[in-house]
PDB file of N, CA and C in Angstrom:
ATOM      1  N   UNK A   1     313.337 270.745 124.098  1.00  0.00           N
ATOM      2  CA  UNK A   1     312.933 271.267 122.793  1.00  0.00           C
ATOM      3  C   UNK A   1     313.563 270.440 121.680  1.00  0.00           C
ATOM      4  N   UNK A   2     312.822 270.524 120.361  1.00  0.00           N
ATOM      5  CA  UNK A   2     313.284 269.656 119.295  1.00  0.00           C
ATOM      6  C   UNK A   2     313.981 270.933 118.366  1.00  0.00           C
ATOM      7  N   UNK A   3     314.188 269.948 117.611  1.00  0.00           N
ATOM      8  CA  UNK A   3     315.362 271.316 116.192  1.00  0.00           C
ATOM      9  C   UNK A   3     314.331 271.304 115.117  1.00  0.00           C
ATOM     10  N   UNK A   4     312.981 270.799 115.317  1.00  0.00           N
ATOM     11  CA  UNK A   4     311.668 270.834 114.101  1.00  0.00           C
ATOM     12  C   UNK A   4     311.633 272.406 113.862  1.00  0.00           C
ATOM     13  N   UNK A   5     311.497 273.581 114.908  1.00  0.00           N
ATOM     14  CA  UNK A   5     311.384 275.072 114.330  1.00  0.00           C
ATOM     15  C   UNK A   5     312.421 276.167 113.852  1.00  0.00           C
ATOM     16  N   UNK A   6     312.358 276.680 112.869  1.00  0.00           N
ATOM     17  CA  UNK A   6     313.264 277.260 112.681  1.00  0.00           C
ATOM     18  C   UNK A   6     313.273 278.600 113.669  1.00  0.00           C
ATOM     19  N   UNK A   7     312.396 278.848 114.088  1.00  0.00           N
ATOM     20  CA  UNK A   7     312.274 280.117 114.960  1.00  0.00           C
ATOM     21  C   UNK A   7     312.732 279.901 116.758  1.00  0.00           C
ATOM     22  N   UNK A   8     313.106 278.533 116.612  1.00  0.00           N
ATOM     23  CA  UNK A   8     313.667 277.951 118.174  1.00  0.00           C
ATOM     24  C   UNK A   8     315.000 277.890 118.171  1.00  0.00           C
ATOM     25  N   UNK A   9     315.757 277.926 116.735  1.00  0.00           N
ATOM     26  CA  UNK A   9     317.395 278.243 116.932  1.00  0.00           C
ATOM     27  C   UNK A   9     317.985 279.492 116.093  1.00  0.00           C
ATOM     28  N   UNK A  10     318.948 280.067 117.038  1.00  0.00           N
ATOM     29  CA  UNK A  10     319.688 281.112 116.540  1.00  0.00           C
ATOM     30  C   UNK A  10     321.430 280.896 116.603  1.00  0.00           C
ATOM     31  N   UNK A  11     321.429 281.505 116.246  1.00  0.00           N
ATOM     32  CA  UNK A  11     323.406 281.564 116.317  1.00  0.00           C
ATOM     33  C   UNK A  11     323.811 281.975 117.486  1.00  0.00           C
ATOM     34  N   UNK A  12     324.990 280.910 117.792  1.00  0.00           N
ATOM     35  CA  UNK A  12     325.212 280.861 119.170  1.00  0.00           C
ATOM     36  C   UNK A  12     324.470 280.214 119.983  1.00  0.00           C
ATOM     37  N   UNK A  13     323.781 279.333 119.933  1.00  0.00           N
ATOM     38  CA  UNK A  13     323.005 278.468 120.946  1.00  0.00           C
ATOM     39  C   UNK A  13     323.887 277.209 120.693  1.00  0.00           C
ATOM     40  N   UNK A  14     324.076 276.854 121.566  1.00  0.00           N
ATOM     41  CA  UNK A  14     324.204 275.203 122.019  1.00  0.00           C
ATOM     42  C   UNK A  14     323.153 274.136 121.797  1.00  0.00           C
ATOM     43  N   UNK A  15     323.562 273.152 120.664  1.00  0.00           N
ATOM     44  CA  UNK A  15     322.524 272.327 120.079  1.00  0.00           C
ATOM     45  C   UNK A  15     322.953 271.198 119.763  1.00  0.00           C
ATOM     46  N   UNK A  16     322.386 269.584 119.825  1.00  0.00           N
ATOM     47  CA  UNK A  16     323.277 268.700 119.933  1.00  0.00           C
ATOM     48  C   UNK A  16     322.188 268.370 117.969  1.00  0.00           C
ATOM     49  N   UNK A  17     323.386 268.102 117.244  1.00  0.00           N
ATOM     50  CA  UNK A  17     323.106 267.467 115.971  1.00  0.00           C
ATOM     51  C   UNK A  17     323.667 266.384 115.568  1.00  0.00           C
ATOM     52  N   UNK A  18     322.856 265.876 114.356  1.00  0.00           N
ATOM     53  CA  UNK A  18     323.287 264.487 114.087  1.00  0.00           C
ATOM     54  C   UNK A  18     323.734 264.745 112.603  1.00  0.00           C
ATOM     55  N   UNK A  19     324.938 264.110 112.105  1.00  0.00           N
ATOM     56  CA  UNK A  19     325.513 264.345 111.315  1.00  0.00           C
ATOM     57  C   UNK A  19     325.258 263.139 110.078  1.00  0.00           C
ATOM     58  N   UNK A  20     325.286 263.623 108.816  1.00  0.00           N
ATOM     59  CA  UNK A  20     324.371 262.768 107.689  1.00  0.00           C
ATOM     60  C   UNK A  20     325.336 261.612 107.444  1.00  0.00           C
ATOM     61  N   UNK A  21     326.626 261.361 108.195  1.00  0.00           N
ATOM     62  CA  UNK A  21     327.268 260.000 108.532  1.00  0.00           C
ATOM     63  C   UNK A  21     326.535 259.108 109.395  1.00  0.00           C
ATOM     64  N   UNK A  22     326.188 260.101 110.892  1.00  0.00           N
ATOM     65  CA  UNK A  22     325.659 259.662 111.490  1.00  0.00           C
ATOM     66  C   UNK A  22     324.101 259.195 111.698  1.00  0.00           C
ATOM     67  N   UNK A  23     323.425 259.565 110.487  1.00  0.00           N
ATOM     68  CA  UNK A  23     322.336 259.041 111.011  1.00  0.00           C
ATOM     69  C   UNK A  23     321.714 258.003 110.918  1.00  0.00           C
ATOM     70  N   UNK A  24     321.992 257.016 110.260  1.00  0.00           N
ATOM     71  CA  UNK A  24     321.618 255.571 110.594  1.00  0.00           C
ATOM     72  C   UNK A  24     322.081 255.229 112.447  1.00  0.00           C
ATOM     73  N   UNK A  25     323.104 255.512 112.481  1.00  0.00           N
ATOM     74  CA  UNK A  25     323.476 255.434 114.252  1.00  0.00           C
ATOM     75  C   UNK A  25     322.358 256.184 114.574  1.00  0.00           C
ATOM     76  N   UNK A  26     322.297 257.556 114.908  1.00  0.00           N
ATOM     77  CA  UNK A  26     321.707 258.690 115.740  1.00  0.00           C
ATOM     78  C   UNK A  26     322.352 259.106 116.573  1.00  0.00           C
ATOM     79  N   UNK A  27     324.048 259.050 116.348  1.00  0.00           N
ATOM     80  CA  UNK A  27     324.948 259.495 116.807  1.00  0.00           C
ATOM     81  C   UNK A  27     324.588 260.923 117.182  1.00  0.00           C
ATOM     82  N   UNK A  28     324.805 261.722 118.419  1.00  0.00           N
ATOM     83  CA  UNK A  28     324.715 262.903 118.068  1.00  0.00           C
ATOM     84  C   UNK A  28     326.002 263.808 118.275  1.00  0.00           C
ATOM     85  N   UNK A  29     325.994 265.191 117.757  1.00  0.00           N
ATOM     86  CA  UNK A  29     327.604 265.747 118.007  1.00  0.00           C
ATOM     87  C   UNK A  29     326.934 267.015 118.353  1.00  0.00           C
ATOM     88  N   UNK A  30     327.776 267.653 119.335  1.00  0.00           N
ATOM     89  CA  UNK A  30     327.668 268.870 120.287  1.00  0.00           C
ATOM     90  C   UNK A  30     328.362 269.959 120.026  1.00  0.00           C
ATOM     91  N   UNK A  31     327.910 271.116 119.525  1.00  0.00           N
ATOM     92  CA  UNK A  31     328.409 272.302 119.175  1.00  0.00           C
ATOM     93  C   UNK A  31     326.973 273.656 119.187  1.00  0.00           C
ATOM     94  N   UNK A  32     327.950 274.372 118.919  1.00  0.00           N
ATOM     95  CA  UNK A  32     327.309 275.710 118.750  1.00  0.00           C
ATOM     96  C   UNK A  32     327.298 275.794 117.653  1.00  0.00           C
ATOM     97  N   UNK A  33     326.186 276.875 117.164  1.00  0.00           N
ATOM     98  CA  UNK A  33     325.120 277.127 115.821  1.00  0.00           C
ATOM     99  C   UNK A  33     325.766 278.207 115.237  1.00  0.00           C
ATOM    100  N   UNK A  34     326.390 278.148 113.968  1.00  0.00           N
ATOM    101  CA  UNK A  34     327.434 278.970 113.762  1.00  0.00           C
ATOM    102  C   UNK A  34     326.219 279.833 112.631  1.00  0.00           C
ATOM    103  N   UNK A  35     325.319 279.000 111.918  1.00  0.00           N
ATOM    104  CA  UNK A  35     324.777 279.434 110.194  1.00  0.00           C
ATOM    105  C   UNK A  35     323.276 279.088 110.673  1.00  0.00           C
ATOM    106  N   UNK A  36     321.998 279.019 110.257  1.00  0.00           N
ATOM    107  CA  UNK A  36     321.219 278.418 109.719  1.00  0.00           C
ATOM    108  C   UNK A  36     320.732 278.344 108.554  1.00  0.00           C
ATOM    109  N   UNK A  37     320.853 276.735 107.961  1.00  0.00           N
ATOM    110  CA  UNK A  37     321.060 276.726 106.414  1.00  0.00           C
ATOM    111  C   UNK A  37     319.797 276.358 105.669  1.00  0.00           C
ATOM    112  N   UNK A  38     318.790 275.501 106.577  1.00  0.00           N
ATOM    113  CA  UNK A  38     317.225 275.395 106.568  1.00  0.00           C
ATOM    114  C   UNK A  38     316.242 276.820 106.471  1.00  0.00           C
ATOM    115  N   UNK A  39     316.249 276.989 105.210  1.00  0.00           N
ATOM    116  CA  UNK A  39     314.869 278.479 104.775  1.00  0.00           C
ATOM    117  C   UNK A  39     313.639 277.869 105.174  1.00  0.00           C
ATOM    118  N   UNK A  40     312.914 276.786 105.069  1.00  0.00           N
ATOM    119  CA  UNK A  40     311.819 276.630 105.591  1.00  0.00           C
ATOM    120  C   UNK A  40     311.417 276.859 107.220  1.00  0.00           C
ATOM    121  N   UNK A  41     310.562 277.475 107.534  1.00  0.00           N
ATOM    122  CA  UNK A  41     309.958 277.411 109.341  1.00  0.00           C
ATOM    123  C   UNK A  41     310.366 276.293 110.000  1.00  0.00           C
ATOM    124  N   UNK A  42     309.650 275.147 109.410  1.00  0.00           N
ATOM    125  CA  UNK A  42     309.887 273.744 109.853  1.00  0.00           C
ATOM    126  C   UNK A  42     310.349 272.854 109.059  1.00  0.00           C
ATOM    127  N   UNK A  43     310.898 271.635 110.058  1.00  0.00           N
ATOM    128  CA  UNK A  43     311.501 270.877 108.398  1.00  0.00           C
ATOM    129  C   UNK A  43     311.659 269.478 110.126  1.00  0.00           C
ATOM    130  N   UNK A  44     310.609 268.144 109.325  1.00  0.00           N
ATOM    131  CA  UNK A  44     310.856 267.351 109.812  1.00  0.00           C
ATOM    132  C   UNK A  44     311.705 265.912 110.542  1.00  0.00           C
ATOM    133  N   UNK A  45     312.922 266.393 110.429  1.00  0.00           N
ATOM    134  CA  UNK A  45     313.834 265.651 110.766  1.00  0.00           C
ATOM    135  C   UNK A  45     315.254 266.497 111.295  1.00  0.00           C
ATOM    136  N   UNK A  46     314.496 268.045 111.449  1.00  0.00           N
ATOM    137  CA  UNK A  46     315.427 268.602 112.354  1.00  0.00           C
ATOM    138  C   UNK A  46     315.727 269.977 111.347  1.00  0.00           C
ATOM    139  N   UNK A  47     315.929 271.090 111.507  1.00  0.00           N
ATOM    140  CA  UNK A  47     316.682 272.102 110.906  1.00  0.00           C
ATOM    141  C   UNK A  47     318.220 272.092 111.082  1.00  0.00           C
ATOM    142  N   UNK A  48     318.549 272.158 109.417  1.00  0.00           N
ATOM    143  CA  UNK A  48     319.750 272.476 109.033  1.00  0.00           C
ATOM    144  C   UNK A  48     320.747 273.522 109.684  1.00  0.00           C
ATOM    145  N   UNK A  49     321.779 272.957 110.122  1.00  0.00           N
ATOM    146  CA  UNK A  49     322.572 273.773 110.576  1.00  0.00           C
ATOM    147  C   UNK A  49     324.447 273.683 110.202  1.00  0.00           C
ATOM    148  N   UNK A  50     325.051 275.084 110.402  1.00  0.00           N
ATOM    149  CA  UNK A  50     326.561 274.784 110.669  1.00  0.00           C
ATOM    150  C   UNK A  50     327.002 274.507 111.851  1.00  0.00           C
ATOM    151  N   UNK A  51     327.695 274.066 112.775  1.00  0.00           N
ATOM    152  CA  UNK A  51     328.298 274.808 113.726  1.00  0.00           C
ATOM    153  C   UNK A  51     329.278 275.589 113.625  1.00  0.00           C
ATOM    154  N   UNK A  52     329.917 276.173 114.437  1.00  0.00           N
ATOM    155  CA  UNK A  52     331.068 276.978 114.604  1.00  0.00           C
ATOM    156  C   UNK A  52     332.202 276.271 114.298  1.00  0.00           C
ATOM    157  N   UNK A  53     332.325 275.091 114.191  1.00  0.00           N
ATOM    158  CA  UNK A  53     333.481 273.921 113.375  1.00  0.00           C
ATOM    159  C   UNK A  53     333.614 273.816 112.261  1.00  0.00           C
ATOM    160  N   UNK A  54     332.292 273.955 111.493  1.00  0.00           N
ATOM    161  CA  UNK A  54     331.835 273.814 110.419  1.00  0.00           C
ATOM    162  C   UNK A  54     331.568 272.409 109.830  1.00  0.00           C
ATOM    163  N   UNK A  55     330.701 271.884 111.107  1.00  0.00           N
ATOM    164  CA  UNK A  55     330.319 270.427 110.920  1.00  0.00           C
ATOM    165  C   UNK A  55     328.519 270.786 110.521  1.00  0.00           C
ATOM    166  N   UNK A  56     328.305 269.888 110.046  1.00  0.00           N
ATOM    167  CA  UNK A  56     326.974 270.517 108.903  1.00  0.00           C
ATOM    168  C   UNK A  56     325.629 269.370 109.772  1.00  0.00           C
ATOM    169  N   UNK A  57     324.548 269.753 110.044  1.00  0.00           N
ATOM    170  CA  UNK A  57     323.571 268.604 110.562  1.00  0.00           C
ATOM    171  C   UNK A  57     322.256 268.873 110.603  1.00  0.00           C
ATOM    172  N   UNK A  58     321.815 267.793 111.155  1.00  0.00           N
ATOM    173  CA  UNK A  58     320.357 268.298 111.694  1.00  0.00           C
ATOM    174  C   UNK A  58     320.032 268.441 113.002  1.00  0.00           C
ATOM    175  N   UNK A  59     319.375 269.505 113.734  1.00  0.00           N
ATOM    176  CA  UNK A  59     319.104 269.967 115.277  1.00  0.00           C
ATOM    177  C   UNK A  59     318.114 269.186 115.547  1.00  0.00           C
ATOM    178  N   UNK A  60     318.752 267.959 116.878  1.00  0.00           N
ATOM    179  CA  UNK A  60     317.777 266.969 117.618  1.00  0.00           C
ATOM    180  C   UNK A  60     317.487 267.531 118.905  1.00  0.00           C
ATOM    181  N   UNK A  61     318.956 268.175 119.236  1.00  0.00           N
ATOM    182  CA  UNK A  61     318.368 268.711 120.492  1.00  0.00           C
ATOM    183  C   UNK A  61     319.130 270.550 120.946  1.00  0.00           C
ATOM    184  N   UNK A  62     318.035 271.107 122.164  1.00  0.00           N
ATOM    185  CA  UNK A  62     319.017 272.615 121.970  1.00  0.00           C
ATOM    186  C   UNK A  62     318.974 272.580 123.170  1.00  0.00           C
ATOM    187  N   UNK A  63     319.915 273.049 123.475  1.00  0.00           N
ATOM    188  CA  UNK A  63     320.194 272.961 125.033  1.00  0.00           C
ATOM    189  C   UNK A  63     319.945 274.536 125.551  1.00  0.00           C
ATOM    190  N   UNK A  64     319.324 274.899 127.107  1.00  0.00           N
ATOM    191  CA  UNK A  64     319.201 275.836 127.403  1.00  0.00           C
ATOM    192  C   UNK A  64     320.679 276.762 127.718  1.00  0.00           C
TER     193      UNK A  64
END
């Protein structure tokens, strides 16, 4: 699954994001979904998120 829907992540899921340092790399960083900060349904380059660190990104990938 991609992080394009907002209705595919909730708090507490495990989701790998890329951080707005990282995205020229496409580094990605691994945490849990603490916030969702994206109001739109969809949003093309990933929905906005916190994690539980309070590292801020966009959802590339969600892990089951």
């Amino acid at each position: 699954m991609n992080g394009q829907n907002r209705k595919d992540i909730t708090p507490g899921l495990s989701v790998e994001i890329v951080l707005k340092a990282d995205q020229r790399t496409g580094k990605l960083t691994k945490g849990i979904v603490k916030d969702i900060l994206t109001k739109s349904s969809t949003h093309p380059h990933g929905i906005k998120v916190r994690l539980t660190d309070g590292q801020v990104g966009r959802v590339q990938v969600i892990h089951d």
